[in-house]
C-alpha atoms as a PDB file:
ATOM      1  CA  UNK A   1    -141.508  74.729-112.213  1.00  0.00           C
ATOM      2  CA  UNK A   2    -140.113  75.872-108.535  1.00  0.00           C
ATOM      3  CA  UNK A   3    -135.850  77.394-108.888  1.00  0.00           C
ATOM      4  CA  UNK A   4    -134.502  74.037-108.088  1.00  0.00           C
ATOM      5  CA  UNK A   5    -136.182  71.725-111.222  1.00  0.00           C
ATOM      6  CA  UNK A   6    -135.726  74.963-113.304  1.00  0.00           C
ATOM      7  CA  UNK A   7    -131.715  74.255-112.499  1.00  0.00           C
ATOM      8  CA  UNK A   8    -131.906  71.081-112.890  1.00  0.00           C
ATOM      9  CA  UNK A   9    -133.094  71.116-116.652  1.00  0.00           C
ATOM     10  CA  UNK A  10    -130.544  73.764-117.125  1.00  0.00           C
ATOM     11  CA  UNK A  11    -127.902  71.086-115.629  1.00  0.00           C
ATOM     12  CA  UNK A  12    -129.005  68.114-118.556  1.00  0.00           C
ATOM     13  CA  UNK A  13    -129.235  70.721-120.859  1.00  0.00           C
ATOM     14  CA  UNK A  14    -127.343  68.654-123.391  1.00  0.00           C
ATOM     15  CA  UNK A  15    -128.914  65.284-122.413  1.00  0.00           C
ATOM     16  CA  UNK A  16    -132.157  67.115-124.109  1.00  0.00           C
ATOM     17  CA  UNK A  17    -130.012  68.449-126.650  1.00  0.00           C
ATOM     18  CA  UNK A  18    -128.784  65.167-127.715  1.00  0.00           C
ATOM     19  CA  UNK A  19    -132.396  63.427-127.270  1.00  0.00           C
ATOM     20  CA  UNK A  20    -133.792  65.947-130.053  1.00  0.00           C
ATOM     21  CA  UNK A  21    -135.589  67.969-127.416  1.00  0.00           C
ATOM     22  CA  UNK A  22    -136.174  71.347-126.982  1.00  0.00           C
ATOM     23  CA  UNK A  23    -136.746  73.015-123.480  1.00  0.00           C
ATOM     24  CA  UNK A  24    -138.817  75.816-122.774  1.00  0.00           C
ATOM     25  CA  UNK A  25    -140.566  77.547-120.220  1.00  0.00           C
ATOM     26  CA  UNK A  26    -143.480  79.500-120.229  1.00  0.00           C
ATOM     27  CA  UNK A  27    -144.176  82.225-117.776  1.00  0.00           C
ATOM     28  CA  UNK A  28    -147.147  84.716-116.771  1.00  0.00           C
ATOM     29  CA  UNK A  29    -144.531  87.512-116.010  1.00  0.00           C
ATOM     30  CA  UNK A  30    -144.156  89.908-118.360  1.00  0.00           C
ATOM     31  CA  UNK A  31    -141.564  89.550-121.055  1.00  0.00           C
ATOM     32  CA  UNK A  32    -139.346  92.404-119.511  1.00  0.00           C
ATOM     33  CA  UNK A  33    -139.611  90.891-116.052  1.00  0.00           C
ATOM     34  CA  UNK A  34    -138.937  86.869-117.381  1.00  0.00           C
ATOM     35  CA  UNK A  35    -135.611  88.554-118.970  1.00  0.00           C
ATOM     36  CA  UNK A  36    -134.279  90.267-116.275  1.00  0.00           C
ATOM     37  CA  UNK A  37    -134.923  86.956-114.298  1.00  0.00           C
ATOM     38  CA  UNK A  38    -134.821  83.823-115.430  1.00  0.00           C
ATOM     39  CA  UNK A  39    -131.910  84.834-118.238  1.00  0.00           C
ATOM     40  CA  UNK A  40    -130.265  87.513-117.152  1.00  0.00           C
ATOM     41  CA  UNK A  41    -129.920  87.057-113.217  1.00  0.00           C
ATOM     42  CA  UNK A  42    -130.905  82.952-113.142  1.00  0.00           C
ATOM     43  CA  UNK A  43    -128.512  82.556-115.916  1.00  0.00           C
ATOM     44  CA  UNK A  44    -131.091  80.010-117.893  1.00  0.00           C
ATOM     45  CA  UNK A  45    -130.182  79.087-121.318  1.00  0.00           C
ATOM     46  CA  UNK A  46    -133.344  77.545-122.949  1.00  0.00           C
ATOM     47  CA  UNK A  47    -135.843  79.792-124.366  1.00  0.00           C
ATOM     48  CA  UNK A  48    -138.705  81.413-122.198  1.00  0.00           C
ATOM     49  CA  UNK A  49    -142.008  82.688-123.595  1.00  0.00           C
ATOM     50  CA  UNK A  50    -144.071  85.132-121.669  1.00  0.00           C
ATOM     51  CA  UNK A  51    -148.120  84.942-121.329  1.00  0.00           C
ATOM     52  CA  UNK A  52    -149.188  87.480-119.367  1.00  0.00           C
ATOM     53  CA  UNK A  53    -152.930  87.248-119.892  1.00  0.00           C
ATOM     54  CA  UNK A  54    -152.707  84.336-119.369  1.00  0.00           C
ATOM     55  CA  UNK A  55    -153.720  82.501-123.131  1.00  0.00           C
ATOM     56  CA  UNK A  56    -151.825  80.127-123.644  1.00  0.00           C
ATOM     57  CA  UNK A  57    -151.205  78.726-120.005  1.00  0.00           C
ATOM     58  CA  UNK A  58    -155.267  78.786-119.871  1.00  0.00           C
ATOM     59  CA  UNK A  59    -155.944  76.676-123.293  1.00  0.00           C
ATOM     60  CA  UNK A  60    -153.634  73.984-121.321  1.00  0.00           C
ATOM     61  CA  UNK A  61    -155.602  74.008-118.100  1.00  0.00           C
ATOM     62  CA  UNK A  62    -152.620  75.481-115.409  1.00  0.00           C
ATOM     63  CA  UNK A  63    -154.013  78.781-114.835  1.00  0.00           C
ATOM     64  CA  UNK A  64    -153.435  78.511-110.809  1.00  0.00           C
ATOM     65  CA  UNK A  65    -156.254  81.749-110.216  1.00  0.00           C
ATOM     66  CA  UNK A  66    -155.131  83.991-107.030  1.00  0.00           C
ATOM     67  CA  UNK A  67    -151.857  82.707-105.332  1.00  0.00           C
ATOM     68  CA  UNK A  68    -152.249  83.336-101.684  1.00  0.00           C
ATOM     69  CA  UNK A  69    -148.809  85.384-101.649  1.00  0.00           C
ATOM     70  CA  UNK A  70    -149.590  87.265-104.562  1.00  0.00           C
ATOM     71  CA  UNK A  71    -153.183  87.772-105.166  1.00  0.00           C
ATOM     72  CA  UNK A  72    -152.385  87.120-109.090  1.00  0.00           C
ATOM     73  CA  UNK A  73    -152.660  84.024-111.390  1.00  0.00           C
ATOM     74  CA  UNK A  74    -150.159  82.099-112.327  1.00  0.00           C
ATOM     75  CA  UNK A  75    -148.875  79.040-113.652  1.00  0.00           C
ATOM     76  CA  UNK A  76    -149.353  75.527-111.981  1.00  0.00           C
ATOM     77  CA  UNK A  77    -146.099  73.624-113.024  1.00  0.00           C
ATOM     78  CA  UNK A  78    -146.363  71.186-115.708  1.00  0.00           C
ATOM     79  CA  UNK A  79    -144.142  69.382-117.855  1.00  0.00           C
ATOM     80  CA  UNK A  80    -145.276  68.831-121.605  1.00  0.00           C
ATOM     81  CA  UNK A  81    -143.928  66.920-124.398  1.00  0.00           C
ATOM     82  CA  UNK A  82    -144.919  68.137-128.035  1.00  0.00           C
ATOM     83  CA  UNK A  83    -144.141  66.435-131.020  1.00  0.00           C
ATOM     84  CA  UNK A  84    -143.182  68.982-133.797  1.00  0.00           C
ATOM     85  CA  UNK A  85    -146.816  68.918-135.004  1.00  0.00           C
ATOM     86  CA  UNK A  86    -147.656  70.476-131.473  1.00  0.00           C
ATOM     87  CA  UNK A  87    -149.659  67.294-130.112  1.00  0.00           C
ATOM     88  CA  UNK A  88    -149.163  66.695-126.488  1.00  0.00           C
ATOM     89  CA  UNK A  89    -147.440  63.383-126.305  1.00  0.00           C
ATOM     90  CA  UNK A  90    -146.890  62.972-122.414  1.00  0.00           C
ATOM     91  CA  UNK A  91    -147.777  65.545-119.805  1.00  0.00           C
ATOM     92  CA  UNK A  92    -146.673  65.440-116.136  1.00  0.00           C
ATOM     93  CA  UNK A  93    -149.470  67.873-114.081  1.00  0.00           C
ATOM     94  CA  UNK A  94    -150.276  68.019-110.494  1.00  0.00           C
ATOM     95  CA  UNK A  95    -151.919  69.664-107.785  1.00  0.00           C
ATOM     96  CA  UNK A  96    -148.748  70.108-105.811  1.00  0.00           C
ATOM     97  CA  UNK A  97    -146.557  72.847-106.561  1.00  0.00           C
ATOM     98  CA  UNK A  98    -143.707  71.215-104.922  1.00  0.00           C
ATOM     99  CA  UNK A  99    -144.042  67.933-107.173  1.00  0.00           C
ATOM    100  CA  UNK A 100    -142.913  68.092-110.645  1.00  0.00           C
ATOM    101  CA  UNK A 101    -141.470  66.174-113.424  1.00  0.00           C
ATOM    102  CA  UNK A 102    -136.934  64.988-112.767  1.00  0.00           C
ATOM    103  CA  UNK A 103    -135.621  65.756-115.902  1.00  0.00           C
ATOM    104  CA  UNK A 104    -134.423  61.659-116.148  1.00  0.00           C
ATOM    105  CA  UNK A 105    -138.432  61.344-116.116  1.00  0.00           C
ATOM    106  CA  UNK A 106    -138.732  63.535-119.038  1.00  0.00           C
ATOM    107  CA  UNK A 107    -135.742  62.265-120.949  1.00  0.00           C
ATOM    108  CA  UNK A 108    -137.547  58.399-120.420  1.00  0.00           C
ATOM    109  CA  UNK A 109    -140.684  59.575-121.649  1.00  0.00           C
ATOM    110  CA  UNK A 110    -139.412  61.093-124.685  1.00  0.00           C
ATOM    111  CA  UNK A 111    -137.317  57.558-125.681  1.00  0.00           C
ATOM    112  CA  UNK A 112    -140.787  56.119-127.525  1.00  0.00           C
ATOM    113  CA  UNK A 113    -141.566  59.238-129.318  1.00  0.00           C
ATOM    114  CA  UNK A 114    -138.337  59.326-130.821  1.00  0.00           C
END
């Protein structure tokens, strides 16, 4: 997710909370550099795992190889819902960078898993 839909999930923060649902993000920084950023200077509250290699954001299909400003992989932006069995329940993926799930989107998603 792009700065602006990362602040916006901070913002409902406790619309998730009180919908059972935990946010997190998942990064191919390393651990050390997702720290510094995203908690320390962003100020983000919900957890953030690293995957450098990039493992786990392969096995889900987002590996985005090469980024024309960077020359390294990264992530594609997707939005996942898990049940607490770890089954994918509803996934928002796309091919633009710029368009990615509204938290409201999310939060109506989740209201039939619940």
């Amino acid at each position: 997710m792009c700065q602006s839909e990362l602040r916006s999930f901070q913002k409902d923060m406790n619309k998730f909370i009180d919908a059972g649902i935990r946010v997190v993000g998942i990064s191919v920084d390393t651990a050390e550099k997702t720290r510094e950023y995203m908690l320390q200077k962003a100020g983000y509250t919900f957890t953030f795992l690293s995957d450098p290699k990039p493992e786990t954001i392969g096995s889900y299909d987002l590996v985005h190889p090469e980024e024309l400003a960077s020359g390294k992989d990264i992530a594609r932006p997707a939005e996942f819902l898990l049940d607490s069995s770890g089954t994918v329940r509803w996934r928002m993926v796309t091919e633009n960078f710029f368009k990615t799930a509204r938290p409201e989107q999310v939060l109506e998603a989740a209201r039939p898993l619940q």
